[in-house]
C-alpha atoms as a PDB file:
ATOM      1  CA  UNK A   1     132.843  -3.036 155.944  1.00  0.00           C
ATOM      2  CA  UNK A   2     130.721  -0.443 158.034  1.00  0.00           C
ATOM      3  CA  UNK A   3     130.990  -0.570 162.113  1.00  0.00           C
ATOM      4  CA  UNK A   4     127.095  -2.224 162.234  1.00  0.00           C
ATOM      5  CA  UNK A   5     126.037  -5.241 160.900  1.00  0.00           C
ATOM      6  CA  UNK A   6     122.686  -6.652 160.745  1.00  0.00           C
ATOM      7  CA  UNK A   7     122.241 -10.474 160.565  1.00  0.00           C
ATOM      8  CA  UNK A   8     118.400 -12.276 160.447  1.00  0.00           C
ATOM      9  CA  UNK A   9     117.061 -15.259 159.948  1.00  0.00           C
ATOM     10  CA  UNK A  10     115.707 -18.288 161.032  1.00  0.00           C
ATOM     11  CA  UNK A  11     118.724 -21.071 160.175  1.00  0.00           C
ATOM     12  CA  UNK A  12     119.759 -20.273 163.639  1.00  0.00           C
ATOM     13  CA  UNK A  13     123.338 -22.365 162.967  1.00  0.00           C
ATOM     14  CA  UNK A  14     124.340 -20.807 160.295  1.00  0.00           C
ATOM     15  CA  UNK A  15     123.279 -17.193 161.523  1.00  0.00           C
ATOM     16  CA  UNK A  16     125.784 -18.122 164.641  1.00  0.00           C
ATOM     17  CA  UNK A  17     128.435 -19.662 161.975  1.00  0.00           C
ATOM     18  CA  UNK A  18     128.424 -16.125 160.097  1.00  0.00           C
ATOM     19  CA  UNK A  19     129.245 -14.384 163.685  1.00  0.00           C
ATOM     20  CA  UNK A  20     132.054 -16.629 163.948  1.00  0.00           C
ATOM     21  CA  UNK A  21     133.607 -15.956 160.739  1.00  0.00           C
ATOM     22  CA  UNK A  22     132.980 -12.190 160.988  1.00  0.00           C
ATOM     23  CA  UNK A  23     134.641 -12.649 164.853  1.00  0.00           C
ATOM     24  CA  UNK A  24     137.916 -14.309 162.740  1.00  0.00           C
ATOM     25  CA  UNK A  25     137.754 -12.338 159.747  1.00  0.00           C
ATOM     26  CA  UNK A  26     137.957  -8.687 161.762  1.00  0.00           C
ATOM     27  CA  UNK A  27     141.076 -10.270 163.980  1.00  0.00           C
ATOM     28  CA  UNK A  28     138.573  -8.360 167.302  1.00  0.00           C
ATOM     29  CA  UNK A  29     140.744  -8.474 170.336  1.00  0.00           C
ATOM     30  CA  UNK A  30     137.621  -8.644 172.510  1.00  0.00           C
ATOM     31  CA  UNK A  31     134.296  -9.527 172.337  1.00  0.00           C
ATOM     32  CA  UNK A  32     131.302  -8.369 174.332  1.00  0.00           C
ATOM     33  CA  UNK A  33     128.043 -11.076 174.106  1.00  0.00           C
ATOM     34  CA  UNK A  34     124.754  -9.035 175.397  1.00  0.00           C
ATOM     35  CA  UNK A  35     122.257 -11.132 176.985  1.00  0.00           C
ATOM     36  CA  UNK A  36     119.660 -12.108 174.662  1.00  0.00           C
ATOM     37  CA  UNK A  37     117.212  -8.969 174.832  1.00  0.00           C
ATOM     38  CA  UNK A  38     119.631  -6.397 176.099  1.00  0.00           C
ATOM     39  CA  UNK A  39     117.958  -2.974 176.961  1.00  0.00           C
ATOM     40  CA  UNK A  40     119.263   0.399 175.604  1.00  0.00           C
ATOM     41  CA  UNK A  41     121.345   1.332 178.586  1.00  0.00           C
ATOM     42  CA  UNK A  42     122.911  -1.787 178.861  1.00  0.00           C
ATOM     43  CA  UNK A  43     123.920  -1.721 175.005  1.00  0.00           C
ATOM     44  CA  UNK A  44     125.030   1.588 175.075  1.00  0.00           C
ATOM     45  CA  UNK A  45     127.463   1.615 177.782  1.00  0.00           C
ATOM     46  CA  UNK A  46     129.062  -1.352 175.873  1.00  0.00           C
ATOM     47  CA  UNK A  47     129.054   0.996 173.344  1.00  0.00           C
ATOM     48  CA  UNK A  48     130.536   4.139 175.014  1.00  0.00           C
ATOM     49  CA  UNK A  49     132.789   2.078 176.649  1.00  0.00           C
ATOM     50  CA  UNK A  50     134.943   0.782 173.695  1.00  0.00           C
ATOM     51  CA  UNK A  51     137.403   3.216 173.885  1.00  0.00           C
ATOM     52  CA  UNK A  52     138.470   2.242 177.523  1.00  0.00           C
ATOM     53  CA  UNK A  53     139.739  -1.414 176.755  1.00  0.00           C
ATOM     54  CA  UNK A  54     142.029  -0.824 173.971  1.00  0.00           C
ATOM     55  CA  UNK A  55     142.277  -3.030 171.312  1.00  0.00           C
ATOM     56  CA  UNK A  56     139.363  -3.899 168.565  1.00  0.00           C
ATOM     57  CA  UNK A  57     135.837  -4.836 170.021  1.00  0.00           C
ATOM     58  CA  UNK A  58     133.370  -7.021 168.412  1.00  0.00           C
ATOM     59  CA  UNK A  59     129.552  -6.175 170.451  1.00  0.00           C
ATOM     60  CA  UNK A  60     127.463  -9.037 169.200  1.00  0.00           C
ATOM     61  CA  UNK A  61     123.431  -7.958 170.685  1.00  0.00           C
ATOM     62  CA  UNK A  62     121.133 -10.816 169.623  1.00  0.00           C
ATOM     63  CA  UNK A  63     117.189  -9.377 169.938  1.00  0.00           C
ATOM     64  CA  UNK A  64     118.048  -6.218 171.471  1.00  0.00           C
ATOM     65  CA  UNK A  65     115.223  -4.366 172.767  1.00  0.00           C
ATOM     66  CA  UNK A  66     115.969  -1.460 170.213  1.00  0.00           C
ATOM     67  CA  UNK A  67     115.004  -4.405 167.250  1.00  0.00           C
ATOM     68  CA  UNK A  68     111.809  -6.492 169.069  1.00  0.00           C
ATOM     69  CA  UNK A  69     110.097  -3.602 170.261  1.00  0.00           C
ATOM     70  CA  UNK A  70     110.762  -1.410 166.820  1.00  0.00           C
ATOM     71  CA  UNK A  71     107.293   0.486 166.678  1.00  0.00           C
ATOM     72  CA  UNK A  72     108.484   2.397 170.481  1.00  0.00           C
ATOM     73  CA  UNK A  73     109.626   5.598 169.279  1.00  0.00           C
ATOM     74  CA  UNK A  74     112.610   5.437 171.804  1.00  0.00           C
ATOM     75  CA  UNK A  75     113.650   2.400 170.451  1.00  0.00           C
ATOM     76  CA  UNK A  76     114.273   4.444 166.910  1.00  0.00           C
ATOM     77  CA  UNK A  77     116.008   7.295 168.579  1.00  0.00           C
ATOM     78  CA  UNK A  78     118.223   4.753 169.954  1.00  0.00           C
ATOM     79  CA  UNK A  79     119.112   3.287 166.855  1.00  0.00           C
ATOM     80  CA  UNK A  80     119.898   7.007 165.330  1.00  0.00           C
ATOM     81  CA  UNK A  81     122.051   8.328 168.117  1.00  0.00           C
ATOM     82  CA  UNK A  82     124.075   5.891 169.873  1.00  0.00           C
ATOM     83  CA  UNK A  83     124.164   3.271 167.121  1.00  0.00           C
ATOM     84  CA  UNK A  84     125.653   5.882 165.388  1.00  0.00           C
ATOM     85  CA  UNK A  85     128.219   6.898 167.471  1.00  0.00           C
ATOM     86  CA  UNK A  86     130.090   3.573 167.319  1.00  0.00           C
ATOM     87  CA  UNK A  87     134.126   4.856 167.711  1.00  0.00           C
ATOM     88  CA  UNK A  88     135.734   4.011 164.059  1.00  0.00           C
ATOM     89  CA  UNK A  89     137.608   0.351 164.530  1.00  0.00           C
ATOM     90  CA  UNK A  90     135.210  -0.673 166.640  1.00  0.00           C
ATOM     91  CA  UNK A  91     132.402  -3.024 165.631  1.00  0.00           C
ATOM     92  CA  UNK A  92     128.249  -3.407 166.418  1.00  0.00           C
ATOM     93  CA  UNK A  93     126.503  -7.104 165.566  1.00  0.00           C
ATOM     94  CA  UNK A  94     122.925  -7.014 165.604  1.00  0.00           C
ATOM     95  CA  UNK A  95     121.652 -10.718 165.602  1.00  0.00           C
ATOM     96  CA  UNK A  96     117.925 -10.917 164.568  1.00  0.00           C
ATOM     97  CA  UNK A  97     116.563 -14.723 165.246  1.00  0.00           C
ATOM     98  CA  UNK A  98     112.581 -13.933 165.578  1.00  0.00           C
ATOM     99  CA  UNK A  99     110.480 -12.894 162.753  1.00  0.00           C
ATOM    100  CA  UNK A 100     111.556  -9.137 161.120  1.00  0.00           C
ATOM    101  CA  UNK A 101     109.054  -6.552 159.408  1.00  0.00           C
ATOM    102  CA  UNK A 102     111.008  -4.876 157.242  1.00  0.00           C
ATOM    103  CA  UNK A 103     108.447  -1.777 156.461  1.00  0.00           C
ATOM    104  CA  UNK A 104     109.302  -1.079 160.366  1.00  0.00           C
ATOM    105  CA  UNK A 105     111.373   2.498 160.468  1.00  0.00           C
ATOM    106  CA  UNK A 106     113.864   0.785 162.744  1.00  0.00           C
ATOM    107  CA  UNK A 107     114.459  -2.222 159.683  1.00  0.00           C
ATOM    108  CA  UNK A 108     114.808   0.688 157.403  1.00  0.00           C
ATOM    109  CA  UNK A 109     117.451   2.339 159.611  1.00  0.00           C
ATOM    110  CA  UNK A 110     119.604  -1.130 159.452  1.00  0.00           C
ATOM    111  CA  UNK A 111     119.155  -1.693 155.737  1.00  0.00           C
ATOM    112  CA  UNK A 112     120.725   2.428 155.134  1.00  0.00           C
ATOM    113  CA  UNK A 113     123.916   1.750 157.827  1.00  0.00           C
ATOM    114  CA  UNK A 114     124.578  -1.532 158.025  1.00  0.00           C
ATOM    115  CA  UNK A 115     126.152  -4.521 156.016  1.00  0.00           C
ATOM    116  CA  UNK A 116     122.513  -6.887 155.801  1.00  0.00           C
ATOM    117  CA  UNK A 117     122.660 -10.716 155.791  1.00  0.00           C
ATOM    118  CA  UNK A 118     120.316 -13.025 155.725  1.00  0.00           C
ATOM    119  CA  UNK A 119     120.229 -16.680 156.779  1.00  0.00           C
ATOM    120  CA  UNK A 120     116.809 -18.518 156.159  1.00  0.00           C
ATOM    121  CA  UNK A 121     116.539 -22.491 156.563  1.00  0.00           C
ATOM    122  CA  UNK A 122     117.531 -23.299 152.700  1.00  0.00           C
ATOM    123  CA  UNK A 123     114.103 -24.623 150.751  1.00  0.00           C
ATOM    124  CA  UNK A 124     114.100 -27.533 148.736  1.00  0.00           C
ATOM    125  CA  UNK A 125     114.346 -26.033 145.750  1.00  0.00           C
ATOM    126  CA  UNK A 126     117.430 -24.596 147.026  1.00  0.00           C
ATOM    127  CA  UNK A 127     119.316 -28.134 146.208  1.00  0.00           C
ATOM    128  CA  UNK A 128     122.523 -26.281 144.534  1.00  0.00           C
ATOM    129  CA  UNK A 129     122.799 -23.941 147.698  1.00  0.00           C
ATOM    130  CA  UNK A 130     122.718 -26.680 150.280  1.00  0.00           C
ATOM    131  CA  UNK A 131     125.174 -28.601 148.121  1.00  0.00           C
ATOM    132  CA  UNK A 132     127.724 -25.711 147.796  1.00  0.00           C
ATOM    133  CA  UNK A 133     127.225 -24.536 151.714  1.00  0.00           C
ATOM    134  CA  UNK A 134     128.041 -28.551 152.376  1.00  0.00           C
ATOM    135  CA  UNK A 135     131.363 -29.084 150.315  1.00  0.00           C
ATOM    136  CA  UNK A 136     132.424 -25.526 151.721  1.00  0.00           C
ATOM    137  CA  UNK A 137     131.970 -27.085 155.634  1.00  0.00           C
ATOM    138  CA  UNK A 138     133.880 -29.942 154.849  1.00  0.00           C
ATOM    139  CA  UNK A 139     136.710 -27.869 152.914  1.00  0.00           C
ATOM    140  CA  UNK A 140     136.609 -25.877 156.197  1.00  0.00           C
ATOM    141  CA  UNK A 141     137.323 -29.040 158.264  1.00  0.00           C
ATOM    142  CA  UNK A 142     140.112 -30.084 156.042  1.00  0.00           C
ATOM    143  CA  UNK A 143     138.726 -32.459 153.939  1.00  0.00           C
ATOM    144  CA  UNK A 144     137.203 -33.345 150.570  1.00  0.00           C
ATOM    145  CA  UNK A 145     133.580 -34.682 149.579  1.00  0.00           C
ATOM    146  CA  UNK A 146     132.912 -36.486 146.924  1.00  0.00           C
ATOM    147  CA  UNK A 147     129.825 -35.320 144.491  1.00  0.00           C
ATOM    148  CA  UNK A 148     127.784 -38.779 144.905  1.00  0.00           C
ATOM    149  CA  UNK A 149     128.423 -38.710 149.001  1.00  0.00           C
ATOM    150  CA  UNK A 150     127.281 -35.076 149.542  1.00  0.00           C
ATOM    151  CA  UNK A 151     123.558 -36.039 147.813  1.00  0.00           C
ATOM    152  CA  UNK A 152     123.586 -39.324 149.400  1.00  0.00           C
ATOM    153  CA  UNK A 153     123.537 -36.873 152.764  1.00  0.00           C
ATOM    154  CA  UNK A 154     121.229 -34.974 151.140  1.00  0.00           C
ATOM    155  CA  UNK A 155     118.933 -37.345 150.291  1.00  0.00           C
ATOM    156  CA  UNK A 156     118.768 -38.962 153.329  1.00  0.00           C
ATOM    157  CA  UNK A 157     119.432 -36.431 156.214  1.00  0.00           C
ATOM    158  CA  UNK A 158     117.812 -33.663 154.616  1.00  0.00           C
ATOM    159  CA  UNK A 159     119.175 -29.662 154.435  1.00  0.00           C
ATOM    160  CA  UNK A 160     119.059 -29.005 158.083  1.00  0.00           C
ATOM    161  CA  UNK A 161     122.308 -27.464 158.839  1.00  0.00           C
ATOM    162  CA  UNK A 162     122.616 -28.151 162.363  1.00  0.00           C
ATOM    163  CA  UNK A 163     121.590 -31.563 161.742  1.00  0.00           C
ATOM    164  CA  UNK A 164     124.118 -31.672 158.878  1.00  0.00           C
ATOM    165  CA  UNK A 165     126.953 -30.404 160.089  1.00  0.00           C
ATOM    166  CA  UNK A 166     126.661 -32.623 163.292  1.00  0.00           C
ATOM    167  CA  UNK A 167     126.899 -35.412 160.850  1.00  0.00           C
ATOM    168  CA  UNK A 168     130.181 -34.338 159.051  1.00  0.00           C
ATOM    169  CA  UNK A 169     131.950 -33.764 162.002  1.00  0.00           C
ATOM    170  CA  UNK A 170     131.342 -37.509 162.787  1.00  0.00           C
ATOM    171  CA  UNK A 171     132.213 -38.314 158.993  1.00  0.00           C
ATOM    172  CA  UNK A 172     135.432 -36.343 159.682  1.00  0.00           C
ATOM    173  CA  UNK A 173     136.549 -38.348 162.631  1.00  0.00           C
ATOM    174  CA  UNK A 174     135.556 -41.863 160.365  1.00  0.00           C
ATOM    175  CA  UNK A 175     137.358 -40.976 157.792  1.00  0.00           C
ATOM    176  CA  UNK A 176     140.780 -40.565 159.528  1.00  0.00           C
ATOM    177  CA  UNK A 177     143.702 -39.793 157.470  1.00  0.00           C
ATOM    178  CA  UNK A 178     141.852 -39.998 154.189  1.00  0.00           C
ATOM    179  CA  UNK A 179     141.416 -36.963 152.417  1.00  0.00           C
ATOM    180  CA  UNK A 180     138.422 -37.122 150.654  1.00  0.00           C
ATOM    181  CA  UNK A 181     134.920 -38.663 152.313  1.00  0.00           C
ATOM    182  CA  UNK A 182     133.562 -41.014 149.804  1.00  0.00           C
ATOM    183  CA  UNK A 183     129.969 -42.821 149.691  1.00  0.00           C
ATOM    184  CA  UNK A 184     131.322 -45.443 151.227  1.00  0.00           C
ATOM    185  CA  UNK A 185     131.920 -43.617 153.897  1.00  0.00           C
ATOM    186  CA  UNK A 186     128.518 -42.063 154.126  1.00  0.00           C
ATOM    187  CA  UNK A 187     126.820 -45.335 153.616  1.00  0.00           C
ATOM    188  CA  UNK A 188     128.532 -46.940 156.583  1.00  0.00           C
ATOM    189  CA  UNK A 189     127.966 -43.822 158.983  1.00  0.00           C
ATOM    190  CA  UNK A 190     124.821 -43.232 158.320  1.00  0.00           C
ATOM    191  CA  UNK A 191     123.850 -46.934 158.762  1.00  0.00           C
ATOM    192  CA  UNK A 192     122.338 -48.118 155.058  1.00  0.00           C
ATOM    193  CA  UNK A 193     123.285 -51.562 156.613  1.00  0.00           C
ATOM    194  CA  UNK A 194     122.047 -53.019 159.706  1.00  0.00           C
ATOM    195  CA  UNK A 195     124.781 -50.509 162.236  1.00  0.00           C
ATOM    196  CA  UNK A 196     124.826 -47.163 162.253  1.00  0.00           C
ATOM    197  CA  UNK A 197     128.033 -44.843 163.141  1.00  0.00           C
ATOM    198  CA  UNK A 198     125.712 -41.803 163.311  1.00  0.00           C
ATOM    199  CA  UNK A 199     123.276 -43.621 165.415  1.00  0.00           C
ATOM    200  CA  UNK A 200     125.464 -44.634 167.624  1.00  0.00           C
ATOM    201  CA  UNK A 201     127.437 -41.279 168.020  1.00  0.00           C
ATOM    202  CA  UNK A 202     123.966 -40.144 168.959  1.00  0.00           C
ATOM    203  CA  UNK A 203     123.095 -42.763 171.453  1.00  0.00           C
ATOM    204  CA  UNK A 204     126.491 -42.339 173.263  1.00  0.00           C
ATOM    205  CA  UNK A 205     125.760 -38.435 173.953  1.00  0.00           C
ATOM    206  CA  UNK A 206     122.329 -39.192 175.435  1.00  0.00           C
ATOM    207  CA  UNK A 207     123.787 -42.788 176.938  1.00  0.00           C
ATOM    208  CA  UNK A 208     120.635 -45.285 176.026  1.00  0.00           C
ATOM    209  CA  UNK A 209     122.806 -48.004 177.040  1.00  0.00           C
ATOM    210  CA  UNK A 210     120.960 -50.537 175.363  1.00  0.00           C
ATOM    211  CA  UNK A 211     120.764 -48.973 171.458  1.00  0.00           C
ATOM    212  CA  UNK A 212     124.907 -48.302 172.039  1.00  0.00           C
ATOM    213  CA  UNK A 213     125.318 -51.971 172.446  1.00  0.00           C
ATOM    214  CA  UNK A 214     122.522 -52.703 169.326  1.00  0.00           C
ATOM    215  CA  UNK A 215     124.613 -50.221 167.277  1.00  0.00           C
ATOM    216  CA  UNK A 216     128.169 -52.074 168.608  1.00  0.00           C
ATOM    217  CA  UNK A 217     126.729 -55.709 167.678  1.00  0.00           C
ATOM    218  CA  UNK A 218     125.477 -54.498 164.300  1.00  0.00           C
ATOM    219  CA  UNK A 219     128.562 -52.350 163.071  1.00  0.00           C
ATOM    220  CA  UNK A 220     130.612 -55.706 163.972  1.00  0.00           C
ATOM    221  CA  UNK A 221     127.909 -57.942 162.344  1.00  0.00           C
ATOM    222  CA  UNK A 222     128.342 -55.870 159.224  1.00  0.00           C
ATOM    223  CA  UNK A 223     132.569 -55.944 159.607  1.00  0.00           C
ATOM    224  CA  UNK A 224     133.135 -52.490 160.391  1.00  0.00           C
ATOM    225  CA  UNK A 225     136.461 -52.410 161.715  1.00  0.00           C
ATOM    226  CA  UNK A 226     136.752 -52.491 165.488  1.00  0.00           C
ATOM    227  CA  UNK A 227     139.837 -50.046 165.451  1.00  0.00           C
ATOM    228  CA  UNK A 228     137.587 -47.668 163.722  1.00  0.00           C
ATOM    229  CA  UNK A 229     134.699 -48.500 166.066  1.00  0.00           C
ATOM    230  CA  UNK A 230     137.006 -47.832 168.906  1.00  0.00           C
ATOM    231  CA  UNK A 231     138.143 -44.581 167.667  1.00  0.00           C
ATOM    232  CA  UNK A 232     134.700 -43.202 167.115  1.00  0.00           C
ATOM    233  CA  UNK A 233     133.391 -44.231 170.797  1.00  0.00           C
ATOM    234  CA  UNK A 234     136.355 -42.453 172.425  1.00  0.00           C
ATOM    235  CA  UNK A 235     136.297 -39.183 170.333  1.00  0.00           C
ATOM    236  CA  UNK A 236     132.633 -38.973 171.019  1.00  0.00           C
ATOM    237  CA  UNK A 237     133.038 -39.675 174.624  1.00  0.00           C
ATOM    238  CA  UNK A 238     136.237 -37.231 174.318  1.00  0.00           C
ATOM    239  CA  UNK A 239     133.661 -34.540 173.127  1.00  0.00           C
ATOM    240  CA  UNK A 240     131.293 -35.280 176.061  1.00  0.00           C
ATOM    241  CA  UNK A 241     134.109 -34.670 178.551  1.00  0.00           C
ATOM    242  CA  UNK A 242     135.347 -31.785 177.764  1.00  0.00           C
ATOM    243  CA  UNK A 243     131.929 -30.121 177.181  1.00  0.00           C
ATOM    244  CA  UNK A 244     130.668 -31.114 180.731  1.00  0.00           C
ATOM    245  CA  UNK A 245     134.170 -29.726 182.243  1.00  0.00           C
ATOM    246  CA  UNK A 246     133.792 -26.599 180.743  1.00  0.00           C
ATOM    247  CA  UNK A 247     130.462 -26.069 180.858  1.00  0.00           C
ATOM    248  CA  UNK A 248     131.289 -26.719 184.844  1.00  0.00           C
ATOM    249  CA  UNK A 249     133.886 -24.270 184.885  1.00  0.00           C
ATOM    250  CA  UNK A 250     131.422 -21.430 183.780  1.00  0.00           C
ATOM    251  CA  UNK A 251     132.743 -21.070 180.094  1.00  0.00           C
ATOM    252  CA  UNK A 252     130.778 -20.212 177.378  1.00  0.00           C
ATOM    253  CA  UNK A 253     129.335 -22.338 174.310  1.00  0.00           C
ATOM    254  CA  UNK A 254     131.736 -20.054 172.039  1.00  0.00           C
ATOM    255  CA  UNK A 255     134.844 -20.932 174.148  1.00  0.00           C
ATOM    256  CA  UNK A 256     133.775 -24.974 174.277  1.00  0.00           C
ATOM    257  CA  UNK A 257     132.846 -24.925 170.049  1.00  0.00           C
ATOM    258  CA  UNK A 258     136.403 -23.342 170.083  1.00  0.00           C
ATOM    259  CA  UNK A 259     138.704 -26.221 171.651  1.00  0.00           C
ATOM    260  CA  UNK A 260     136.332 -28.740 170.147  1.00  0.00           C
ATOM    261  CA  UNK A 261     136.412 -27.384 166.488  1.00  0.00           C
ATOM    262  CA  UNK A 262     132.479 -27.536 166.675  1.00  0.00           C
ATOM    263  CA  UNK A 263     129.718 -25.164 166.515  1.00  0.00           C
ATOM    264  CA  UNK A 264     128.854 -23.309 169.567  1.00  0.00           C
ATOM    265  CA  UNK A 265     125.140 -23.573 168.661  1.00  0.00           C
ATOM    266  CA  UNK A 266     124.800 -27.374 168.367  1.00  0.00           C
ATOM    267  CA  UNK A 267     127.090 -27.693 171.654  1.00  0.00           C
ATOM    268  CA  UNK A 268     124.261 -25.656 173.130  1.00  0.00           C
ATOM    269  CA  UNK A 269     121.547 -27.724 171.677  1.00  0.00           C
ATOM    270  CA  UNK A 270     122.399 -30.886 173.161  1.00  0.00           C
ATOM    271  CA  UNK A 271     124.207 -29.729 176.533  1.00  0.00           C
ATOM    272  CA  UNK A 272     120.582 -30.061 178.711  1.00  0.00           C
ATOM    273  CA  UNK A 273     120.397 -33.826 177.482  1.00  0.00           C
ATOM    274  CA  UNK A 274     124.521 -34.423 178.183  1.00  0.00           C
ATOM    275  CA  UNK A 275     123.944 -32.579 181.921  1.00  0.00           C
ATOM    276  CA  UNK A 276     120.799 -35.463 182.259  1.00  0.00           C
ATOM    277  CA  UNK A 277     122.354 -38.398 180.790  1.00  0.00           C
ATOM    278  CA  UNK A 278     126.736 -37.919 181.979  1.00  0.00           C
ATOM    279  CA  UNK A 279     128.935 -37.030 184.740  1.00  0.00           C
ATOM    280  CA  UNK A 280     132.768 -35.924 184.544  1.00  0.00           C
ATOM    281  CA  UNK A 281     133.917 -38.826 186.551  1.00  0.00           C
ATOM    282  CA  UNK A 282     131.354 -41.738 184.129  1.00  0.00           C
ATOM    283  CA  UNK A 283     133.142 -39.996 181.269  1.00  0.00           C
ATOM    284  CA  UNK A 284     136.961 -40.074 182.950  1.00  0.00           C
ATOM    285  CA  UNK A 285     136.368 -43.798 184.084  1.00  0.00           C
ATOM    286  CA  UNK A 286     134.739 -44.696 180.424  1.00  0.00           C
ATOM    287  CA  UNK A 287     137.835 -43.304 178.271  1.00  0.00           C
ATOM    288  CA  UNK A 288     140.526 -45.007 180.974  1.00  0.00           C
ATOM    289  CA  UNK A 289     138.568 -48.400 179.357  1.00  0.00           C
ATOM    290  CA  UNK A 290     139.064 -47.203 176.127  1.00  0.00           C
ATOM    291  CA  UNK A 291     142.321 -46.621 176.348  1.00  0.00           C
ATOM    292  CA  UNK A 292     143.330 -49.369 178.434  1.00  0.00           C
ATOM    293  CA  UNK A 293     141.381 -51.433 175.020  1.00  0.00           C
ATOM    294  CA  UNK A 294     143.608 -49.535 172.937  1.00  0.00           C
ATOM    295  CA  UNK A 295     147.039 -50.362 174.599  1.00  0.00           C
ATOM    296  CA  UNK A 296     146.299 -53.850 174.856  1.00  0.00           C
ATOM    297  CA  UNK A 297     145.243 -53.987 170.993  1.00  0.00           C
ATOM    298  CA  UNK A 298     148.396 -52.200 170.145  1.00  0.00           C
ATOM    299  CA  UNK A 299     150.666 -54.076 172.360  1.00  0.00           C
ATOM    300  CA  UNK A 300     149.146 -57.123 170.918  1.00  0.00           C
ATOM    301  CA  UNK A 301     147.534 -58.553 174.294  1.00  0.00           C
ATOM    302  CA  UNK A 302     143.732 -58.740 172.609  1.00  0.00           C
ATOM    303  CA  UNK A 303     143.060 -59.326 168.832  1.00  0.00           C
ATOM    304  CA  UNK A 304     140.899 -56.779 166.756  1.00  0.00           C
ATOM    305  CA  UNK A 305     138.131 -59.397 166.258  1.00  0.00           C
ATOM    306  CA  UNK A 306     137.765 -59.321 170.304  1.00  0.00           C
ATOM    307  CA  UNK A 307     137.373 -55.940 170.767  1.00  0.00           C
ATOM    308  CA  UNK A 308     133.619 -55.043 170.096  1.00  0.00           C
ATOM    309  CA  UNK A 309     132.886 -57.048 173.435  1.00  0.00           C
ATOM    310  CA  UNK A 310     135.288 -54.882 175.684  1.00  0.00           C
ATOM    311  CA  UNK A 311     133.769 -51.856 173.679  1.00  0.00           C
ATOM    312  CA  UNK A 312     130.711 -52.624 175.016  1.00  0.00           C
ATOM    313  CA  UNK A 313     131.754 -53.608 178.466  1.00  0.00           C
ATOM    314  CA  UNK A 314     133.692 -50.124 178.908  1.00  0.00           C
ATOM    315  CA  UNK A 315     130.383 -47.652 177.678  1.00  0.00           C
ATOM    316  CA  UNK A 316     127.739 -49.876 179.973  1.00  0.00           C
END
């Protein structure tokens, strides 16, 4: 591949997902993030300054000046001289989220020396795309999905990929050691009875106290297993932890999508609402319940029918 890439679009998650794969795929040693709306000097120094850190570096510039302001004549010779001058081994991501005129001269540049992707939110005529893009994320995660389950998904959540791979990541943790995620599956997660796995995954991130207990009573009502119920509540407050300690110790989305195995762009979606709703030591003191539930199921102390109600008690 050349050492500039170009990457529009408006399906913002998978625009970021393509970054990360390019990020794995080139085996860069380090990476340098812009700020959103770098300015020329600021780029170019990174630039320049590749050859000083050793190793392979990834510059990843999302709506650099040099692209939103592409009429300014400066802007242009910017593109033609230090773009240009990227060392060889070295690599230049240009991230495009906002809307792109391709007559411009600068667009024209890109599409001559760079590798061009583009990412738009799939259409709904674009059924076989969304389909193929869906089995591929839950190959990814290490799992199967059957035909039937990935257009009951379809049909019901729609082909927002955010949206959708938020979802799979909580039919990944439901489905446990099975290998493939079957309707069944879907149909209890998503909640085509009375409870709702996904609902309540959602309700514990923003922690509405009161639909988390709804959700509890109606998953047992509909004889979900409480083990499962159990392990869903804990991985999801798990997730919550961990997010708010990093994000406290100054770490990026990247870093946190990294240890968590989820995408850095629907961390950063929903981190303002976790900041609002949880604190490190709520989360801490909520999974020591959980696990105290757990220890006591195991050891054979409580019975599985009884735990829903000490679910409940440890997330209020």
């Amino acid at each position: 591949m050349t050492s500039l890439t170009w990457v529009h679009g408006d399906d913002v998650f998978r625009v970021g997902e393509f970054v990360r794969s390019l990020q794995r795929r080139l085996a860069v040693e380090v990476v340098d993030r812009m700020p959103d709306g770098v300015d020329h000097d600021t780029l170019a120094q990174s630039i320049l300054g590749v050859s000083l850190l050793g190793g392979t570096k990834l510059i990843v510039a999302k709506d650099p000046v040099c692209l939103t302001q592409a009429s300014n004549p400066e802007s242009l010779r910017f593109l033609e001289s230090t773009v240009s001058s990227i060392p060889d081994g070295h690599f230049l991501v240009f991230i495009s989220t906002k809307s792109v005129d391709g007559r411009t001269k600068a667009a024209q540049f890109l599409k001559k020396r760079a590798d061009v992707h583009e990412f738009t939110t799939f259409k709904e005529w674009e059924l076989g795309k969304v389909r193929e893009w869906l089995t591929a994320q839950a190959k990814a995660r290490g799992i199967g999905i059957a035909s039937d389950a990935v257009d009951l998904i379809l049909d019901t959540v729609g082909f927002e990929t955010g949206v959708l791979d938020q979802l799979l990541g909580t039919l990944r943790v439901y489905a446990g050691e099975a290998s493939r995620i079957d309707v069944a599956m879907v149909t209890s997660v998503l909640g085509a009875r009375s409870g709702s796995i996904f609902r309540l995954t959602e309700a514990l991130r923003a922690n509405h106290k009161v639909q988390v207990v709804t959700e509890l009573v109606a998953l047992d009502e509909d004889g979900e297993e409480p083990v499962k119920i159990l392990g869903i509540v804990a991985s999801t407050a798990h997730q919550c932890l961990v997010t708010l300690e990093m994000m406290e110790q100054g770490r990026s989305f990247q870093d946190i999508g990294s240890v968590l195995e989820r995408h850095p762009y629907s961390i950063q979606k929903t981190a303002p609402e976790l900041k609002r709703a949880h604190s490190v030591a709520g989360l801490f003191e909520m999974l020591n319940r959980l696990h105290e539930i757990d220890v006591a199921f195991k050891s054979g102390a409580i019975s599985e029918s009884g735990m829903v109600p000490l679910i409940a008690a440890a997330v209020r």
